[in-house]
C-alpha atoms as a PDB file:
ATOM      1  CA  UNK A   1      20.727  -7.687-101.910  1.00  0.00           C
ATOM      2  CA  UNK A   2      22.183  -8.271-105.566  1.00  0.00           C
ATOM      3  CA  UNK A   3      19.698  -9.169-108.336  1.00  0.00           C
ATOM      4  CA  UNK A   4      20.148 -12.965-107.856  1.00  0.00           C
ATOM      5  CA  UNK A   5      19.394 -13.300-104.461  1.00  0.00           C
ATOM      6  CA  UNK A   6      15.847 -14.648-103.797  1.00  0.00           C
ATOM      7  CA  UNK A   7      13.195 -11.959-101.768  1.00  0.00           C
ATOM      8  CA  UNK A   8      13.251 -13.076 -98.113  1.00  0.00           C
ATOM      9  CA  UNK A   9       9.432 -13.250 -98.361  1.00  0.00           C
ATOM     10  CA  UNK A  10       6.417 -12.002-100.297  1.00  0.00           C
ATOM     11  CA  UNK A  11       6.832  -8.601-101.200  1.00  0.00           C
ATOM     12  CA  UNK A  12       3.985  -6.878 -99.605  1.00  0.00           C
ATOM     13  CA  UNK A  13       5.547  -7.808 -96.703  1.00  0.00           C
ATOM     14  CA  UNK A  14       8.658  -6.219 -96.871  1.00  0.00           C
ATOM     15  CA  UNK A  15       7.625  -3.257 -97.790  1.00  0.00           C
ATOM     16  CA  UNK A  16       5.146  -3.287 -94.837  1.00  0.00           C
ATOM     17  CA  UNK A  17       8.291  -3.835 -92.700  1.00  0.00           C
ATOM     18  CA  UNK A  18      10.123  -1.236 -94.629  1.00  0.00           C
ATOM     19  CA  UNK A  19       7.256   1.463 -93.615  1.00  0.00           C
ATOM     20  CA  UNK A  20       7.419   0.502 -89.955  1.00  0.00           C
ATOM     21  CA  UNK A  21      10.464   0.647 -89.194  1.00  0.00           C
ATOM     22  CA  UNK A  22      10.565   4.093 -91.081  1.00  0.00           C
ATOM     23  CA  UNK A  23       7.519   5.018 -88.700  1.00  0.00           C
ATOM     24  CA  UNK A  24       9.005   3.233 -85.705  1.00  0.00           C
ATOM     25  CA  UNK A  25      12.484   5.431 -85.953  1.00  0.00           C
ATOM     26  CA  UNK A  26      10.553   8.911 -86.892  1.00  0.00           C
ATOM     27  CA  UNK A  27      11.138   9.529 -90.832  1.00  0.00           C
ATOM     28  CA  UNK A  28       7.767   9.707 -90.416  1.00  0.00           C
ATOM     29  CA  UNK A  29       6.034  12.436 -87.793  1.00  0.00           C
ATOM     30  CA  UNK A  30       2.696  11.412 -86.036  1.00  0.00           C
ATOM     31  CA  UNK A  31      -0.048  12.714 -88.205  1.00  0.00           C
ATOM     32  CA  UNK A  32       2.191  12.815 -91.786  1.00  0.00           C
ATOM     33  CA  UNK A  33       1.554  11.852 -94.720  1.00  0.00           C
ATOM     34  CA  UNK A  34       3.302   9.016 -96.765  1.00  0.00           C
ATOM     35  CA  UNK A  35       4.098   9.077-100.219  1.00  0.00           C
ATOM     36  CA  UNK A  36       1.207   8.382-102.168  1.00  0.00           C
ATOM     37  CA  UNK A  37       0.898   4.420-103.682  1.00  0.00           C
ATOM     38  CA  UNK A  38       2.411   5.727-107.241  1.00  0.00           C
ATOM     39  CA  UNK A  39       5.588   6.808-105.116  1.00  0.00           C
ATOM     40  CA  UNK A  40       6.041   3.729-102.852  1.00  0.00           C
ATOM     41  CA  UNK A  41       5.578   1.636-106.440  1.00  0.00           C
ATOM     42  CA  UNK A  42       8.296   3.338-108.101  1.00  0.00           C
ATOM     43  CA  UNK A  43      10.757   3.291-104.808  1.00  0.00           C
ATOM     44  CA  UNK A  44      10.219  -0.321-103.891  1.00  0.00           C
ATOM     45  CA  UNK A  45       9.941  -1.664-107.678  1.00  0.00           C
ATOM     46  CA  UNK A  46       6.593  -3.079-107.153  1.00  0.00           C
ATOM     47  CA  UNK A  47       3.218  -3.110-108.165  1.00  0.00           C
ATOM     48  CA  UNK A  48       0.323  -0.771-107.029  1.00  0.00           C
ATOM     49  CA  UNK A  49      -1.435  -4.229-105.737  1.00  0.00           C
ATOM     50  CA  UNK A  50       1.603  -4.897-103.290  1.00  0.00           C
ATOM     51  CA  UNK A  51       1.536  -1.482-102.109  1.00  0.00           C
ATOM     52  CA  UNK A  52      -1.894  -1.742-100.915  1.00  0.00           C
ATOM     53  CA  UNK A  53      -1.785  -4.843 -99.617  1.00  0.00           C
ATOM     54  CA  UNK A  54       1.292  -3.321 -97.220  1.00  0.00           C
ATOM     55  CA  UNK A  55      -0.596  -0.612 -96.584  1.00  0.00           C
ATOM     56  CA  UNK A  56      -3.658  -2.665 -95.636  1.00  0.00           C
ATOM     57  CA  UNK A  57      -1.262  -4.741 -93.549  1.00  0.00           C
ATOM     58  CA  UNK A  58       0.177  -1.507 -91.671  1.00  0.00           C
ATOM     59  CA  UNK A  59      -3.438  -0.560 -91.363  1.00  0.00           C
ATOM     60  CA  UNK A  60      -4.063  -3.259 -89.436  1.00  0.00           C
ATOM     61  CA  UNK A  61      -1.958  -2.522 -87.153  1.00  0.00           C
ATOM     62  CA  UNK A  62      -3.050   0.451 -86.041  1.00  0.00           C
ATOM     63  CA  UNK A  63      -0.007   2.412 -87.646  1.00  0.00           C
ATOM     64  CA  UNK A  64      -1.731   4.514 -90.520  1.00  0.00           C
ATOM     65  CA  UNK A  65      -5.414   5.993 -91.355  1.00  0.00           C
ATOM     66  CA  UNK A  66      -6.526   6.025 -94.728  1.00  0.00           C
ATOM     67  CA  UNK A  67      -8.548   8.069 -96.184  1.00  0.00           C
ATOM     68  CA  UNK A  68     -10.303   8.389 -99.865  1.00  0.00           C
ATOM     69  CA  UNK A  69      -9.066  11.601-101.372  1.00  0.00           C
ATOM     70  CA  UNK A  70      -6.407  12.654 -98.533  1.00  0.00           C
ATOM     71  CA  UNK A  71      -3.683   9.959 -98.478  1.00  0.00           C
ATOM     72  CA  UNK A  72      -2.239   7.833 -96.238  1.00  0.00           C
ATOM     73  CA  UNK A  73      -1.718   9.301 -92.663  1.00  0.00           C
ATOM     74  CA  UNK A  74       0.763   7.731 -89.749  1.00  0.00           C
ATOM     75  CA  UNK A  75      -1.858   7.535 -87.078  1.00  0.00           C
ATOM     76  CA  UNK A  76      -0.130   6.186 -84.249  1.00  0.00           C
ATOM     77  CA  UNK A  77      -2.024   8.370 -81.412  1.00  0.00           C
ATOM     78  CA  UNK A  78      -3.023   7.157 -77.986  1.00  0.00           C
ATOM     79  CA  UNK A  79      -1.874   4.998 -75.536  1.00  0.00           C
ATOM     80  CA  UNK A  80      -1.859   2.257 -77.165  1.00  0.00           C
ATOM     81  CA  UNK A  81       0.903  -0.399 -77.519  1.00  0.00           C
ATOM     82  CA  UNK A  82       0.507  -2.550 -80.802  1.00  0.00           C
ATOM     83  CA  UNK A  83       2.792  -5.275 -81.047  1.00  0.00           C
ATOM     84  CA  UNK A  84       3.793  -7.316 -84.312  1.00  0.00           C
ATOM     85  CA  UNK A  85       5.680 -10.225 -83.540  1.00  0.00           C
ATOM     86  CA  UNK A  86       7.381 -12.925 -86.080  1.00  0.00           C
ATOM     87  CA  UNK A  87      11.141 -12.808 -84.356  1.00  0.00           C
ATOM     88  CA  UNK A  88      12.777 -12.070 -81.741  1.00  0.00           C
ATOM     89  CA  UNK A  89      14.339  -8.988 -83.618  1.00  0.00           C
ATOM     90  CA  UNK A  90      10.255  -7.573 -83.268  1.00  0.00           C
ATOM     91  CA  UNK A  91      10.638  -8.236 -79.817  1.00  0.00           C
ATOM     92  CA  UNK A  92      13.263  -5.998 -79.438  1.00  0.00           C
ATOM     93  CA  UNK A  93      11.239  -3.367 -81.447  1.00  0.00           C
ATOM     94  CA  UNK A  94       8.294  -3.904 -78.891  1.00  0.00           C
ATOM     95  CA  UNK A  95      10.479  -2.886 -76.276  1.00  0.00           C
ATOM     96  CA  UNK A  96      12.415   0.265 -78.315  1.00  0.00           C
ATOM     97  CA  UNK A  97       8.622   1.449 -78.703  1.00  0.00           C
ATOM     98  CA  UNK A  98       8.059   1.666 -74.742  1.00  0.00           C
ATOM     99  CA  UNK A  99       9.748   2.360 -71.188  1.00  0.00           C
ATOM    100  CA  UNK A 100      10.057  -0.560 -68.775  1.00  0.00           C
ATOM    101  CA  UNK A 101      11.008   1.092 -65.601  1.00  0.00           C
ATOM    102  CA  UNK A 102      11.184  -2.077 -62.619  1.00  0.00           C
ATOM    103  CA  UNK A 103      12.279  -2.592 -59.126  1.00  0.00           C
ATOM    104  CA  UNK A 104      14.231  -5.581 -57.733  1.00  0.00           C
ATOM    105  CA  UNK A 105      11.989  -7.675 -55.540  1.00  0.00           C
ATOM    106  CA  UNK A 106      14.812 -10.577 -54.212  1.00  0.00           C
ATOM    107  CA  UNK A 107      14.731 -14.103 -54.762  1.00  0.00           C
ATOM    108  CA  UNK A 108      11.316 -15.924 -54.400  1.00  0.00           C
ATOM    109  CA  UNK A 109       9.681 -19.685 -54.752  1.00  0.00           C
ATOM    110  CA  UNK A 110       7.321 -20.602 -57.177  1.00  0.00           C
ATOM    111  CA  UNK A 111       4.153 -22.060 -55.838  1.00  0.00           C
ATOM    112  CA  UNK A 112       2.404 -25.273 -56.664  1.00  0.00           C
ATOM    113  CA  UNK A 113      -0.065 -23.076 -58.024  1.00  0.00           C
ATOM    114  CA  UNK A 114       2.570 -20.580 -59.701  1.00  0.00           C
ATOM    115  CA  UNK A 115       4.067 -23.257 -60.946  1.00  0.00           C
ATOM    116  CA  UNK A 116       1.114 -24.763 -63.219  1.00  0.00           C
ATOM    117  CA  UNK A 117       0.065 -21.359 -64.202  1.00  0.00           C
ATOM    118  CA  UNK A 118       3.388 -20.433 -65.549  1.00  0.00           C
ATOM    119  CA  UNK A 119       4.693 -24.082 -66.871  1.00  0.00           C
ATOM    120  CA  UNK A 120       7.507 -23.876 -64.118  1.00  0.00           C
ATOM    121  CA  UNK A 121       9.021 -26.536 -61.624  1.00  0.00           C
ATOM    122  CA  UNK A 122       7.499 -25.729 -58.413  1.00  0.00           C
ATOM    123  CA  UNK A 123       9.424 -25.101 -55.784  1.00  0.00           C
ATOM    124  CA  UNK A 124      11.865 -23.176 -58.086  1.00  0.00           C
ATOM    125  CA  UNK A 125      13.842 -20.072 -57.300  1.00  0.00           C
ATOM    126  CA  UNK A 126      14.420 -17.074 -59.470  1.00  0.00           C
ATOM    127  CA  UNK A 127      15.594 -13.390 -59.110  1.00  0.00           C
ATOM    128  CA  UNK A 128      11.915 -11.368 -59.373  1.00  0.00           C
ATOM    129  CA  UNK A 129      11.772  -7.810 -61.056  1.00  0.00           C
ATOM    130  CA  UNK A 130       8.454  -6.024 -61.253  1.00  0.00           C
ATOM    131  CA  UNK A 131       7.747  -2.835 -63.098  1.00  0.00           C
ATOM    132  CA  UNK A 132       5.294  -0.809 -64.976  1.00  0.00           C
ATOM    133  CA  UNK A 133       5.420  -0.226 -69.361  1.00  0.00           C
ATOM    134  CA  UNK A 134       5.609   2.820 -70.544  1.00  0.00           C
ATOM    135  CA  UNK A 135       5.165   4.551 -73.971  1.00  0.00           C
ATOM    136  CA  UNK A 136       6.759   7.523 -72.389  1.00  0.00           C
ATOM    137  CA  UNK A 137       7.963   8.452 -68.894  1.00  0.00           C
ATOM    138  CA  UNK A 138       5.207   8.849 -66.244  1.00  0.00           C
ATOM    139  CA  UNK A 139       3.017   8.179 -69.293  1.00  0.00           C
ATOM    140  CA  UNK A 140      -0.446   6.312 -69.399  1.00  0.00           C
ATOM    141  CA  UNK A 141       0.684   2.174 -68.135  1.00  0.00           C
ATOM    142  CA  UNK A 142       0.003   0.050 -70.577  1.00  0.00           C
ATOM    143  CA  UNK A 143       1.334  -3.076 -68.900  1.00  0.00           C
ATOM    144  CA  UNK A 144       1.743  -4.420 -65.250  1.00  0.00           C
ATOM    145  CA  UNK A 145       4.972  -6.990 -65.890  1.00  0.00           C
ATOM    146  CA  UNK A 146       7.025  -9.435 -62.999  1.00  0.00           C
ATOM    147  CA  UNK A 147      10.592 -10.761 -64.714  1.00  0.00           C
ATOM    148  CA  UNK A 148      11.783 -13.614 -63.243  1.00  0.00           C
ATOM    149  CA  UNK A 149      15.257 -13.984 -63.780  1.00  0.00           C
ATOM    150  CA  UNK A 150      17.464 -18.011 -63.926  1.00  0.00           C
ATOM    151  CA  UNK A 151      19.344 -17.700 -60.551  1.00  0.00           C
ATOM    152  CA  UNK A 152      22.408 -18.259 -62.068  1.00  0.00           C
ATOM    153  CA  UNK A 153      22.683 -15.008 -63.602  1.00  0.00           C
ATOM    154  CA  UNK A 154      22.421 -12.828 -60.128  1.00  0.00           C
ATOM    155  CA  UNK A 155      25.855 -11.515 -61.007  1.00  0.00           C
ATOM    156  CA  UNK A 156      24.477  -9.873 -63.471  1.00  0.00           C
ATOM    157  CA  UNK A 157      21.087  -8.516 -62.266  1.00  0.00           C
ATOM    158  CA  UNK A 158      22.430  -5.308 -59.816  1.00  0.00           C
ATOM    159  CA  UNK A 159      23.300  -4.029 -63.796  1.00  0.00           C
ATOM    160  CA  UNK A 160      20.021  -3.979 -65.149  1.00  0.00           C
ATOM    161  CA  UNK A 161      18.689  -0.920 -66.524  1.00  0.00           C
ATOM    162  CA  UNK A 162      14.933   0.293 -66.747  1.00  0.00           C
ATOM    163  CA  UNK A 163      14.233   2.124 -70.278  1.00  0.00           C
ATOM    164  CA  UNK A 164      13.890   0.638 -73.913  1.00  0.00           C
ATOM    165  CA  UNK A 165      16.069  -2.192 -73.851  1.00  0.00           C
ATOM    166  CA  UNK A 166      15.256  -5.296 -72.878  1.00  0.00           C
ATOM    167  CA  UNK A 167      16.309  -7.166 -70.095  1.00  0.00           C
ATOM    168  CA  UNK A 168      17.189 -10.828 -71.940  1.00  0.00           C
ATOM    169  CA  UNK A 169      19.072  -8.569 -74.716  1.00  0.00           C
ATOM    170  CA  UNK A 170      21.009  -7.035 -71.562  1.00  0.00           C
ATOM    171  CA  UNK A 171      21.237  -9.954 -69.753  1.00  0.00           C
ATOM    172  CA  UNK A 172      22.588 -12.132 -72.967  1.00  0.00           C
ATOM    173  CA  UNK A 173      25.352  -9.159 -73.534  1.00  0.00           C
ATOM    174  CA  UNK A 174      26.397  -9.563 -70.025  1.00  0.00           C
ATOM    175  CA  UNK A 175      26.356 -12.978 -69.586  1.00  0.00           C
ATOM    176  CA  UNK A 176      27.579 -13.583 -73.070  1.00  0.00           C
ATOM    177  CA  UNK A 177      24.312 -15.742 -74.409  1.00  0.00           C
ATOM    178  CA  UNK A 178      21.903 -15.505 -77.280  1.00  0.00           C
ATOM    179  CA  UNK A 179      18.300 -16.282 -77.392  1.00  0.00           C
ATOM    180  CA  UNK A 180      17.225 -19.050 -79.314  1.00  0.00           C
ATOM    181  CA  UNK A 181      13.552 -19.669 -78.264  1.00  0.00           C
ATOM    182  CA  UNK A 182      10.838 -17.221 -77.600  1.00  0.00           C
ATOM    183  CA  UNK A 183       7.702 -19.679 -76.084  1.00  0.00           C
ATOM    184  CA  UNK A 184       4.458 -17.443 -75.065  1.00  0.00           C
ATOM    185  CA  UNK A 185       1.136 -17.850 -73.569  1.00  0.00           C
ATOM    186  CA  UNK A 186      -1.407 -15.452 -74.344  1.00  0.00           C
ATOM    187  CA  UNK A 187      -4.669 -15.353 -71.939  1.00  0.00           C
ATOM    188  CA  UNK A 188      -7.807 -12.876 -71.926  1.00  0.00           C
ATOM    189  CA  UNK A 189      -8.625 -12.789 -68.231  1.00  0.00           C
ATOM    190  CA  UNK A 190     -10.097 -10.285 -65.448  1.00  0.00           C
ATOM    191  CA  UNK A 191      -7.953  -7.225 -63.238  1.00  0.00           C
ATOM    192  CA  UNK A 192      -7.124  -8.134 -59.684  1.00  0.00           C
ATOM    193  CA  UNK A 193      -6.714  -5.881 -57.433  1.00  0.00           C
ATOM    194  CA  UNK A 194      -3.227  -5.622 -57.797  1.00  0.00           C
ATOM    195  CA  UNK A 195      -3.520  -4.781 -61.703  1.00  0.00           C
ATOM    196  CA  UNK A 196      -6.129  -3.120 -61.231  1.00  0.00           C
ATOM    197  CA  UNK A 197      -4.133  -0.133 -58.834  1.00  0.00           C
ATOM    198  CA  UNK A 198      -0.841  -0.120 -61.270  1.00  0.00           C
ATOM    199  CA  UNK A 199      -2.805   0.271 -64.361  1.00  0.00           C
ATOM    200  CA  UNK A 200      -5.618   2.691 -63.218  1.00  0.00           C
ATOM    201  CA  UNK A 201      -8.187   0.336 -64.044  1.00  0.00           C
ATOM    202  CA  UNK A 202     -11.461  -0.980 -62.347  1.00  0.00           C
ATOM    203  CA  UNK A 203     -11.633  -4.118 -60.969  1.00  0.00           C
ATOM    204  CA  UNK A 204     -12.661  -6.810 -62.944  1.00  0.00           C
ATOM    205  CA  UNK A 205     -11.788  -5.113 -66.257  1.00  0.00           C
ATOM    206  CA  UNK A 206     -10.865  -6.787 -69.124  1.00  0.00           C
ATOM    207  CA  UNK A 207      -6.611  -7.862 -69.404  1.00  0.00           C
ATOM    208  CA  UNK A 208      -4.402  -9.425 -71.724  1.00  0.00           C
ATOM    209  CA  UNK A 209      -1.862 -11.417 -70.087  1.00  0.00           C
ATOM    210  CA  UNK A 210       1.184 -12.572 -71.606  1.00  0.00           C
ATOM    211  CA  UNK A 211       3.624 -15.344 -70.377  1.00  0.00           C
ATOM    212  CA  UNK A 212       6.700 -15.586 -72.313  1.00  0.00           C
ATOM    213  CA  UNK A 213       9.605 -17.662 -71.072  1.00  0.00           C
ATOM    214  CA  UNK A 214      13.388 -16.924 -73.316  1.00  0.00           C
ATOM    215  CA  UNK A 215      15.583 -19.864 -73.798  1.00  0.00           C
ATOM    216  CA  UNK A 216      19.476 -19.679 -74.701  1.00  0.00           C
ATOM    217  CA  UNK A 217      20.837 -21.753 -77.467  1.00  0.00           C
ATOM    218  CA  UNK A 218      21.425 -24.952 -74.322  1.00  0.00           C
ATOM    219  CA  UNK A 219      17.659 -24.919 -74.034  1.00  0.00           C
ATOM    220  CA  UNK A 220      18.266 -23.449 -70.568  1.00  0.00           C
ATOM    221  CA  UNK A 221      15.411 -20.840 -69.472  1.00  0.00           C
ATOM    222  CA  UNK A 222      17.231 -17.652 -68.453  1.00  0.00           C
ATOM    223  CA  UNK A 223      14.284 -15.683 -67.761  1.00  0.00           C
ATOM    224  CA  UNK A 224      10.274 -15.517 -68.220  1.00  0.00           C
ATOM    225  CA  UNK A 225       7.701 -12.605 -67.854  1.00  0.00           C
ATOM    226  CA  UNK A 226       4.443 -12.353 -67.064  1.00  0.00           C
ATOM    227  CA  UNK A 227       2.960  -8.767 -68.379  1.00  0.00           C
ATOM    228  CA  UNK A 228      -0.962  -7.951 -67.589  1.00  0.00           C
ATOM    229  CA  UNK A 229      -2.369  -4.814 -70.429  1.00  0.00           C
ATOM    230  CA  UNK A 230      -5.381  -3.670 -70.556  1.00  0.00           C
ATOM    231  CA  UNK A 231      -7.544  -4.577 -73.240  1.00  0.00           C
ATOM    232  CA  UNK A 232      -7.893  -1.060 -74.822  1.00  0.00           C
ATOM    233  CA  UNK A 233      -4.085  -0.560 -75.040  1.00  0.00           C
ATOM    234  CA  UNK A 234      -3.006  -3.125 -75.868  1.00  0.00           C
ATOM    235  CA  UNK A 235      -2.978  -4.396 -79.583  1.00  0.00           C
ATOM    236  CA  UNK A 236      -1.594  -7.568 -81.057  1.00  0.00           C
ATOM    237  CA  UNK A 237      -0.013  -8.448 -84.317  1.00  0.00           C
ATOM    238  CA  UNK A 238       1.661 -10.955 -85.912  1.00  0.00           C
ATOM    239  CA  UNK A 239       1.811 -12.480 -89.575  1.00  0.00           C
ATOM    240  CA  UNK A 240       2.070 -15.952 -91.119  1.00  0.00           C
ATOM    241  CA  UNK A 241       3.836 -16.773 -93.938  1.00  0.00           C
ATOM    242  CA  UNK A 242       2.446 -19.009 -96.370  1.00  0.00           C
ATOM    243  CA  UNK A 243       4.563 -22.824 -96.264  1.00  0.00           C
END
């Protein structure tokens, strides 16, 4: 970025994003320190306000523990998932930060009753995946998830591969598409019993379910997911930017 070009967005911000993706791709160990608020001022050119206010941001999110007289700490511990989400590009982050490993279920129909839960045509067919998130491999589950998949891109589905990628960013490389809608549902609700034996949980206990659906640049829905965490590892994020 040359010295004329506007900042993409208030500058707190970007060095917030700055810090997690520095955390996110290990410049920065579990349990280091980060430079103090004197360094971060002097490497991103901004005040000592802005670098608390990222901080206090990152925070937040469950990345970093702060703590008068010792610094700033990357605190990421636990089985927790935290999510931000603004883009699509943070989407793709969520799933770089965890294992999806899935199994291929066949084709099914939605149900009447599917069909209003989900915002779907009833009666409709799609390609059903189900699987288990992972922060690591046979790690604590932090989400119960069923992909359903557009029919029309079965050629594609025997390629599919469990592990940090995600499935639309595979499928749209295969099939030679690009998201351009991310539309989500968020719901606090109670574990079945099917939840309740993937996750480990008791019945009854407290989930977070999220429906997202992923639609190409047509408007055509090439896939949706439905992903069940529970409520203590799960976090969510996202920030606003003013108009």
């Amino acid at each position: 970025m040359n010295s004329t070009t506007p900042p993409a967005g208030p500058r707190y911000l970007q060095v917030a994003d700055d810090l997690r993706a520095a955390i996110a791709a290990g410049h920065y160990a579990e349990g280091a320190q980060l430079p103090t608020e004197s360094a971060l001022c002097d490497r991103h050119g901004v005040s000592r306000f802005t670098v608390r206010e990222a901080l206090r941001r990152l925070q937040a999110e469950g990345l970093i523990r702060r703590r008068r007289g010792s610094g700033t700490v990357v605190d990421t511990v636990g089985s927790v998932l935290r999510q931000p989400l603004s883009d699509v590009a943070e989407l793709l982050q969520y799933a770089a930060d965890s294992e999806f490993d899935f199994e291929r279920r066949g084709m099914v129909t939605l149900s009447s009753a599917q069909a209003a839960d989900f915002a779907m045509a009833a009666g409709s067919r799609w390609i059903l995946l189900s699987g288990i998130r992972r922060m690591t491999p046979g790690g604590v589950p932090l989400a119960v998830t069923d992909v359903h998949v557009n029919p029309a891109l079965e050629p594609h589905v025997a390629a599919l591969q469990p592990g940090r990628q995600t499935l639309f960013a595979q499928l749209g490389l295969a099939a030679g598409f690009r998201i351009g809608r991310v539309e989500q549902d968020i719901r606090a609700l109670a574990a079945g019993s099917r939840e309740a034996a993937a996750l480990g949980i008791a019945r009854r206990a407290p989930l977070l379910r999220i429906v997202r659906s992923y639609r190409d640049d047509s408007g055509r829905i090439v896939l949706f997911s439905v992903s069940s965490h529970p409520g203590d590892r799960f976090t969510y994020s996202m920030h606003i930017d003013p108009a």
